[in-house]
Protein backbone atom coordinates (compact mmCIF):
# COMPACT_ATOMS: atom_id res chain seq x y z
CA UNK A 1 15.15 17.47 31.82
CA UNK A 2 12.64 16.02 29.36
CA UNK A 3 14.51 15.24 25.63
CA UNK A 4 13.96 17.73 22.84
CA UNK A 5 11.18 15.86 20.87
CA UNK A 6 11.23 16.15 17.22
CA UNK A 7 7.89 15.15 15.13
CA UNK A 8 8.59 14.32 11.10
CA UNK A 9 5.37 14.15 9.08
CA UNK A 10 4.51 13.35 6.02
CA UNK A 11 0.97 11.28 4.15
CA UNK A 12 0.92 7.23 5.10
CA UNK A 13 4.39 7.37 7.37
CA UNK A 14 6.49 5.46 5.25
CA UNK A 15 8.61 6.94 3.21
CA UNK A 16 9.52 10.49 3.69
CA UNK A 17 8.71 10.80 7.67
CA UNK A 18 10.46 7.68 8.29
CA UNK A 19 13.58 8.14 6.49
CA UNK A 20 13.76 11.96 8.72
CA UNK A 21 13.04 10.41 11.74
CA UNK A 22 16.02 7.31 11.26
CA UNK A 23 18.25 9.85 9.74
CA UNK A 24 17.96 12.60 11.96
CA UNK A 25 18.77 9.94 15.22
CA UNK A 26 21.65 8.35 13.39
CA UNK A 27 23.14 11.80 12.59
CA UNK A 28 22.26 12.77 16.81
CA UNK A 29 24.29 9.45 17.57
CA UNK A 30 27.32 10.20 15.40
CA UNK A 31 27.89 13.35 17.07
CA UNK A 32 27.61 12.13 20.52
CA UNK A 33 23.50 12.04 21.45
CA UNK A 34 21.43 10.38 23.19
CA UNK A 35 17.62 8.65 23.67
CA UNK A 36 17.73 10.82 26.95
CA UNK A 37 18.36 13.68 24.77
CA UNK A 38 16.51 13.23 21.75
CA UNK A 39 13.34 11.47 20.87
CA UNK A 40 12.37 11.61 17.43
CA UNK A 41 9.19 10.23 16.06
CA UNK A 42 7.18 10.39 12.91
CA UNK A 43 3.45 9.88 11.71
CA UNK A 44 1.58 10.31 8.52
CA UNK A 45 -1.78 12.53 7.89
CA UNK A 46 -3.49 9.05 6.43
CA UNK A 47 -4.42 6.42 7.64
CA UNK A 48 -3.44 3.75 4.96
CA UNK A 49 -0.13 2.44 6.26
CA UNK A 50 -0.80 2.24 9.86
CA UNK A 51 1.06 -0.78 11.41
CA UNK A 52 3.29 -1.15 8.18
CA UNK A 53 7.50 -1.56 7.95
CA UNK A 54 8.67 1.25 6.86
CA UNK A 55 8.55 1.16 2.36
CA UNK A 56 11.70 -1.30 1.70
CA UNK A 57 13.14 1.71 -0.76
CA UNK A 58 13.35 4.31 1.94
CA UNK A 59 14.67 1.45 4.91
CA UNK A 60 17.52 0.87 2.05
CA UNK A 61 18.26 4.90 1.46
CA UNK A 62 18.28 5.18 5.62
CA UNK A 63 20.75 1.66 6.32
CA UNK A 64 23.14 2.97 3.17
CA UNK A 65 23.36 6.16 5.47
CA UNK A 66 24.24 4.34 8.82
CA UNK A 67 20.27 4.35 10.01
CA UNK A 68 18.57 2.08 11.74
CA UNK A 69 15.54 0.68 10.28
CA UNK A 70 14.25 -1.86 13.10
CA UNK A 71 11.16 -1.93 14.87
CA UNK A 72 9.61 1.09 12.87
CA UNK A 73 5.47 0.60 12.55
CA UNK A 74 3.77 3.40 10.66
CA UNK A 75 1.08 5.29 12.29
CA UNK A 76 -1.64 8.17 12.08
CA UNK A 77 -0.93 11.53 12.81
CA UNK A 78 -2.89 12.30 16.19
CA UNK A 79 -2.73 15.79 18.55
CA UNK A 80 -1.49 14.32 20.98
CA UNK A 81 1.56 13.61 19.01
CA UNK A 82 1.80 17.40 18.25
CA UNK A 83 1.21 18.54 21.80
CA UNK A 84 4.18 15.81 22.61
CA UNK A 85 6.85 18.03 20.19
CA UNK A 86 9.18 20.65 20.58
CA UNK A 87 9.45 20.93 16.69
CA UNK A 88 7.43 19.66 13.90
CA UNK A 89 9.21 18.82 10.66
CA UNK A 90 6.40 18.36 7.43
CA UNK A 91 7.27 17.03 4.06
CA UNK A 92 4.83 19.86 2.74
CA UNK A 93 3.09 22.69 2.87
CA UNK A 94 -0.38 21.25 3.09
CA UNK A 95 0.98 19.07 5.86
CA UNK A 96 2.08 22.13 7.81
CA UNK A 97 -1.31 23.83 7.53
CA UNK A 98 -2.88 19.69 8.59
CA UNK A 99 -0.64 20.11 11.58
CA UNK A 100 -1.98 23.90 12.69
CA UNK A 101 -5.84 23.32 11.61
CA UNK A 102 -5.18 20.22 14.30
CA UNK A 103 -3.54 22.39 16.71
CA UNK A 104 -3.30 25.91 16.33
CA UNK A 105 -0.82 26.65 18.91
CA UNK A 106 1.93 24.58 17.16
CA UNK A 107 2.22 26.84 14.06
CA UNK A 108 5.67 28.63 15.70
CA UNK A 109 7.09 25.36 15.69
CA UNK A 110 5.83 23.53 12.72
CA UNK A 111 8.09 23.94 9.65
CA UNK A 112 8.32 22.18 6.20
CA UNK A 113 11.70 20.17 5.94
CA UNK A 114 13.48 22.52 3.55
CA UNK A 115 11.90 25.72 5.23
CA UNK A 116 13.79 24.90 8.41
CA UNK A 117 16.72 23.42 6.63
CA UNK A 118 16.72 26.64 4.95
CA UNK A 119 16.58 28.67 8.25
CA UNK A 120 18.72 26.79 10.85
CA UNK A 121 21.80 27.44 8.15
CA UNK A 122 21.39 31.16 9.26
CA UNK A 123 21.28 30.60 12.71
CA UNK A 124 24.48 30.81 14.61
CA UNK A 125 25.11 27.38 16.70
CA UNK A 126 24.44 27.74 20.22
CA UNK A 127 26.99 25.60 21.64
CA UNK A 128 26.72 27.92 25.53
CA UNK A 129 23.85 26.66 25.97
CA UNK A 130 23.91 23.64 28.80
CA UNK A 131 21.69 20.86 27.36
CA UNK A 132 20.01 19.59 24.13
CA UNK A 133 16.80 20.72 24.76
CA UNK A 134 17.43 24.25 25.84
CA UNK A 135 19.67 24.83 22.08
CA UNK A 136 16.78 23.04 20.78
CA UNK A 137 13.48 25.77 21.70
CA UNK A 138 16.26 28.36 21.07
CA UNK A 139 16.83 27.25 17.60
CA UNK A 140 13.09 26.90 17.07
CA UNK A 141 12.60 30.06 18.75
CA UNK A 142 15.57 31.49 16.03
CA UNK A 143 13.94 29.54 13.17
CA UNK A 144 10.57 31.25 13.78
CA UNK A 145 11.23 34.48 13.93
CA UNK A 146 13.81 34.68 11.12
CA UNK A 147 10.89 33.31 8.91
CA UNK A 148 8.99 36.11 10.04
CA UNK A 149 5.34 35.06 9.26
CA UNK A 150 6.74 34.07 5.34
CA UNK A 151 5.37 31.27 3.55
CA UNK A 152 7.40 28.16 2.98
CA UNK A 153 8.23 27.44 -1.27
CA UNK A 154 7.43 24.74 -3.07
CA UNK A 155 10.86 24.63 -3.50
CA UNK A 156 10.93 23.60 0.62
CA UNK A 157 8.84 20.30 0.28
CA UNK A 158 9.98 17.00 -0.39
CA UNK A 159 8.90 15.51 -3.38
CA UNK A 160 6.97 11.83 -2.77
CA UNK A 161 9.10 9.05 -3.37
CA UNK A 162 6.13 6.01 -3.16
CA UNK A 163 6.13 3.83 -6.13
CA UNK A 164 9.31 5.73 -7.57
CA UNK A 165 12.90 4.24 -8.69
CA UNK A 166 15.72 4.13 -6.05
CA UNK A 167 17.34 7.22 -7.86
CA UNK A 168 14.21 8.96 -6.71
CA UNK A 169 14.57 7.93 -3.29
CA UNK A 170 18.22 8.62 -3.13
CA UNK A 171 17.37 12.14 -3.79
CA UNK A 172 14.65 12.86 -1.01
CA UNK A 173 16.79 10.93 1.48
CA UNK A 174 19.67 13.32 0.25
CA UNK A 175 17.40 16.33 0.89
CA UNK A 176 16.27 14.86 3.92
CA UNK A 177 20.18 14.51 4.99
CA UNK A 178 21.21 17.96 4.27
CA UNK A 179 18.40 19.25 7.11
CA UNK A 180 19.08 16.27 9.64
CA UNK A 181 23.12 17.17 9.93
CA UNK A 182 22.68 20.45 10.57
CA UNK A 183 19.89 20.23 12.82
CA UNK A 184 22.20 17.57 14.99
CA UNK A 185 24.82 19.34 14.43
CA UNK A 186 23.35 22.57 16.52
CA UNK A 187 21.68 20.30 18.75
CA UNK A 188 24.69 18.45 19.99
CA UNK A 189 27.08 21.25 19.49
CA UNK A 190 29.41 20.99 22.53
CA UNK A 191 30.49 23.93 24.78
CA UNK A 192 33.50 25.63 23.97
């Protein structure tokens, strides 16, 4: 069985996608997960970063929260890495709609951060399921149709961190936290 692949977005890839990505696989490995489970990737809608470290503020906010910052390279967001996803996490709303005018048929599965943080919380766990990647396109699945074809707030995105104080950062990656533990939390939930 292929691993439930998770796709965090957000403009040059290194800040906000980065942190999600790092944070959502540390949260998968303190409940038990695996690489042959999960993969969970990132890229940015520019172009400006590609090749970078992730920004030294955001690799700080991920190691403070048991992440792992090594070997991360920033890069551009392409279809194929869209095609390649089970679920599509954007830091905005204008990153949602880059994600659908790219590829049309990932719009069921492309959510901004705080939408589907938002959502999964209503969404009973389904621990009797057998694997990670079946309770993964169920949740999606769940996630999509409680949304029911209603826009994502402003209140969903994360705000931009780049060029801001580390209190500013602390308080995406905080935002960013309260969407990754859940989300592992229902992915790795164990059968009864």
């Amino acid at each position: 069985m292929a691993p439930f692949s998770v796709l965090c977005v957000c403009m040059g890839n290194i800040c906000r996608s980065p942190m999600a990505e790092r944070l959502l696989v540390a949260d998968a490995l303190a409940l038990g997960g695996s690489a042959d489970e999960l993969y969970v990737h990132g890229a940015g809608v520019g172009s400006w970063h590609v090749g970078q470290p992730m920004d030294p503020q955001a690799a700080r906010q991920v190691e403070a929260r048991g992440g792992d910052v090594t070997g991360f390279k920033a890069r551009k967001l392409l279809a194929e890495h869209v095609d390649a996803s089970d679920l599509i996490l954007t830091a905005t709303i204008e990153q949602v709609e880059y994600v659908v005018e790219l590829r049309p048929d990932a719009a069921a599965r492309t959510f901004v951060f705080g939408e589907f943080g938002r959502l999964i919380r209503q969404i009973p766990i389904k621990s009797d399921l057998p694997d990670v990647y079946g309770r993964g396109v169920a949740l999606v699945e769940a996630a999509d149709k409680l949304r029911s074809g209603a826009p994502p707030t402003e209140a969903d995105e994360l705000d931009d961190p780049w060029g801001r104080p580390d209190a500013y950062f602390s308080r995406v990656a905080d935002e960013i936290h309260s969407t990754t533990r859940p989300l592992a939390r229902a992915l790795f939930a164990r059968p009864r």
